[in-house]
Each structure stands twice: as C-alpha cells, then as structure tokens.
C-alpha atoms as a PDB file:
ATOM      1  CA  UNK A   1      82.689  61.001 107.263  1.00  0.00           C
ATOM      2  CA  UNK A   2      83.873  57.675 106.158  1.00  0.00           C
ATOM      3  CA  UNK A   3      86.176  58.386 104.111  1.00  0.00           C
ATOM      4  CA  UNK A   4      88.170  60.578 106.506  1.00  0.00           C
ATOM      5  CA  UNK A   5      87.685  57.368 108.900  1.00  0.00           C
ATOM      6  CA  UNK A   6      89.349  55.548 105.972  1.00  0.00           C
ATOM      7  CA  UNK A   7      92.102  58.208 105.330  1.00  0.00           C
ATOM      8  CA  UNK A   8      92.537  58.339 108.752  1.00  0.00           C
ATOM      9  CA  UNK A   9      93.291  54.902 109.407  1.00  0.00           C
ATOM     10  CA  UNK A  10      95.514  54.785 106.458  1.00  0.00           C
ATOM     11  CA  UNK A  11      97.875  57.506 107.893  1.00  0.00           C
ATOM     12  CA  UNK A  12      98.153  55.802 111.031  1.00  0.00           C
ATOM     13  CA  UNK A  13      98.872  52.618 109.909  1.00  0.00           C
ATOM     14  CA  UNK A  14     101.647  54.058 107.581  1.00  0.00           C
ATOM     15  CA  UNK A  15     103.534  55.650 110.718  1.00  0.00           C
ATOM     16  CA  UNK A  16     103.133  51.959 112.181  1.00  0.00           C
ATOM     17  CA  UNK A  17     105.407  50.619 109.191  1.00  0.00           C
ATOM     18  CA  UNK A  18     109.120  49.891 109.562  1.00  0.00           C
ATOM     19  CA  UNK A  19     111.008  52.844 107.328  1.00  0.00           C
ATOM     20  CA  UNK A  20     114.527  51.540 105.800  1.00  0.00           C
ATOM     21  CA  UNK A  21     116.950  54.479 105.138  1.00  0.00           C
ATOM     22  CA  UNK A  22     117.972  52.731 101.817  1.00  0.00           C
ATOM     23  CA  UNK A  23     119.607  55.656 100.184  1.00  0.00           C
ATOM     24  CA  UNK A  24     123.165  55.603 101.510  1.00  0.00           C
ATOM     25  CA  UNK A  25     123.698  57.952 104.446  1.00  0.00           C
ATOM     26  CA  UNK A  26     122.373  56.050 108.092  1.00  0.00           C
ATOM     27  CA  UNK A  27     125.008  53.624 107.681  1.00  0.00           C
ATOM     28  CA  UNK A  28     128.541  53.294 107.211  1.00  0.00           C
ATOM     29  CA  UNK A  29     131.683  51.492 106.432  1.00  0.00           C
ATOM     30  CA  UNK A  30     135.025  52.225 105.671  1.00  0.00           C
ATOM     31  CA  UNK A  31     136.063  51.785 101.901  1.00  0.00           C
ATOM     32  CA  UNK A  32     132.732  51.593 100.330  1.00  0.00           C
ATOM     33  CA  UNK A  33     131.057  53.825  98.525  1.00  0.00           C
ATOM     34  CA  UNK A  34     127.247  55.119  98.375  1.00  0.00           C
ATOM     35  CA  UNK A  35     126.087  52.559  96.126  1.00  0.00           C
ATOM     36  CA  UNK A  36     127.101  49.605  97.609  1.00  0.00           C
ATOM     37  CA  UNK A  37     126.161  50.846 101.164  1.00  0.00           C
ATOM     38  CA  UNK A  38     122.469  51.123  99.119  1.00  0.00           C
ATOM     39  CA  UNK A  39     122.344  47.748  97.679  1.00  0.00           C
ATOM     40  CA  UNK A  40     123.740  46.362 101.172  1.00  0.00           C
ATOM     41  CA  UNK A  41     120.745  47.951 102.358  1.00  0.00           C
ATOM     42  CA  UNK A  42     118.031  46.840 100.480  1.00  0.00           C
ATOM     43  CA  UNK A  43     119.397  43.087 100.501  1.00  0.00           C
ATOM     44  CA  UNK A  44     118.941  43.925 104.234  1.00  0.00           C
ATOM     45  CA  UNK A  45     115.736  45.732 104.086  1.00  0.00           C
ATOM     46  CA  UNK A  46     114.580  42.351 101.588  1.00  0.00           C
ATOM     47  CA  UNK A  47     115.594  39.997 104.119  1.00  0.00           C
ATOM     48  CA  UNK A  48     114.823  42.077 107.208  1.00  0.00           C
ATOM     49  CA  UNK A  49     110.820  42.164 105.921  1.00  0.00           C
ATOM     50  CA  UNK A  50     110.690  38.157 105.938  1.00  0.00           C
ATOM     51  CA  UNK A  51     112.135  38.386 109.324  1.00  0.00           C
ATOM     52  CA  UNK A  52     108.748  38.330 112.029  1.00  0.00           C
ATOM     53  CA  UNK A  53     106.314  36.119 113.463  1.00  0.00           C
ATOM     54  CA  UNK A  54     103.305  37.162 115.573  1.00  0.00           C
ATOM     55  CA  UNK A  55     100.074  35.005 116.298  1.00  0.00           C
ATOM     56  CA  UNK A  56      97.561  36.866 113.961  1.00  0.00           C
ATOM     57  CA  UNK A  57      95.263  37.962 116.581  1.00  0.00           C
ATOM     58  CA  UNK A  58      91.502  38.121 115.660  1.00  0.00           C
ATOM     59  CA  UNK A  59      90.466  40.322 118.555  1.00  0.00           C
ATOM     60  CA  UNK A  60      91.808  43.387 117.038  1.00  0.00           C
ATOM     61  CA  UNK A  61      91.965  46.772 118.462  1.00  0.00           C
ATOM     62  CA  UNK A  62      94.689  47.882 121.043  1.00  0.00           C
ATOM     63  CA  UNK A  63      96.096  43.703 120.828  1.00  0.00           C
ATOM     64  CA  UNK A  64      96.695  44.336 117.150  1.00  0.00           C
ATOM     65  CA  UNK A  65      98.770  47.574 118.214  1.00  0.00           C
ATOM     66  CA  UNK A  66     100.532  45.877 120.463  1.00  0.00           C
ATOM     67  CA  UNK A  67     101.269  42.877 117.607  1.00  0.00           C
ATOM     68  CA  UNK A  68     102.485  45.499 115.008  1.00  0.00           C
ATOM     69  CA  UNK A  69     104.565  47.176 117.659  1.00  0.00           C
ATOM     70  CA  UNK A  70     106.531  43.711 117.710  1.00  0.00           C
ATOM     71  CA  UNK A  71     106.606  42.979 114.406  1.00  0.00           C
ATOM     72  CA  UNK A  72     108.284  46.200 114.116  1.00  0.00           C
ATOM     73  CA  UNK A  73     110.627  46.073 116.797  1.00  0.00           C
ATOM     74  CA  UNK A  74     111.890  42.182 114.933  1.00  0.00           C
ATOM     75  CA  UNK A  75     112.125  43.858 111.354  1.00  0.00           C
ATOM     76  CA  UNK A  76     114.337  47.031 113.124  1.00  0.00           C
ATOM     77  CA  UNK A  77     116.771  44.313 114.714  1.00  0.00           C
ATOM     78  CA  UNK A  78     116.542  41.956 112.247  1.00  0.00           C
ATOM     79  CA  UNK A  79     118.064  44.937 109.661  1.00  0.00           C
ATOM     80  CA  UNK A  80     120.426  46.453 111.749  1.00  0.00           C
ATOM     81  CA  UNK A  81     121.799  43.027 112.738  1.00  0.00           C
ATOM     82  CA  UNK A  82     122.004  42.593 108.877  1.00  0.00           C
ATOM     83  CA  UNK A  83     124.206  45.839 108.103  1.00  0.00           C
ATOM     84  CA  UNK A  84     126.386  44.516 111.161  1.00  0.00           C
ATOM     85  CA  UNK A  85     126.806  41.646 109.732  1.00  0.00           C
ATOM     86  CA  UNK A  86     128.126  43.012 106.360  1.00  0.00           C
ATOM     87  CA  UNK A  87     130.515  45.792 108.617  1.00  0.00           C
ATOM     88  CA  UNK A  88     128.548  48.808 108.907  1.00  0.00           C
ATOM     89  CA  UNK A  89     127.921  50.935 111.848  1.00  0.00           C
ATOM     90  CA  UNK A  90     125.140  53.651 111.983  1.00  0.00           C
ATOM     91  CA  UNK A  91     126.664  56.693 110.627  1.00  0.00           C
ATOM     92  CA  UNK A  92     126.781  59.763 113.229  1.00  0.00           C
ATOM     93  CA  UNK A  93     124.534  62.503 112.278  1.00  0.00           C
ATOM     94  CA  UNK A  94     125.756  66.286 112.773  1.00  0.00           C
END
C-alpha cells in the first residue's frame, strides 16, 4: 500500500512539472532551421528553470499546490518570453 502511495505521488508531481518542447516543432522563425530552433530552446528552457521565486511554505498540502502552480506559471512565461526574445513565435499546429 505504500508504495502505490509513493508511485502515486510521484506521477502527480511529474504532471505538476513545467514540460519544454525542446525538439524543434512548437516554435518558429523564419530562416532557421530545426537545430538551431532546438538549441534556442534549451538555452531557454536552461535559463527559464532559474527563473522563479516562491516562499518555501512549510505547511504543505493544498498551499504547496498552489506554490508549484506559480512556480510553473513563472518558468512558462519566463521561456516563452525567452523564444520571443530570440524571434520566434509558437508554431501553428494543424
């Protein structure tokens, strides 16, 4: 019973983590090809991940939710600001 507690809480936090598309096809820019869109976007994804600040609450629970929730919603911007910055748009999906 435990250990499905364990896996469990393991699956759940992994849905909570930011996910960088780092292979190429989410964003794009005229002139540039796969490979440089890719290392655009892990410099990004690099300096997207140093990019938060929340207190660390000890209370845990539905605060820490919350807290992740932010940190998350700082690491998105913080990378798509990034790929702006550099001239990319988010590609359009068919």
């Amino acid at each position: 019973m435990r250990l499905a507690t364990v896996v469990m809480a393991a699956c759940v936090l992994a849905g909570c983590a930011p996910q960088f598309d780092i292979e190429g096809t989410h964003w794009a820019k005229a002139g540039t090809q796969i490979q440089e869109t890719t290392l655009d976007e892990m410099e990004c994804a690099r300096v997207a991940s140093r990019s938060y600040w929340t207190p660390d609450l000890v209370v845990g629970g539905l605060a820490d939710v919350a807290r992740v929730y932010v940190e998350d919603s700082q690491i998105t911007s913080a990378f798509s600001r990034c790929m702006e910055s550099k001239g990319y748009q988010p590609a359009r999906r068919s």
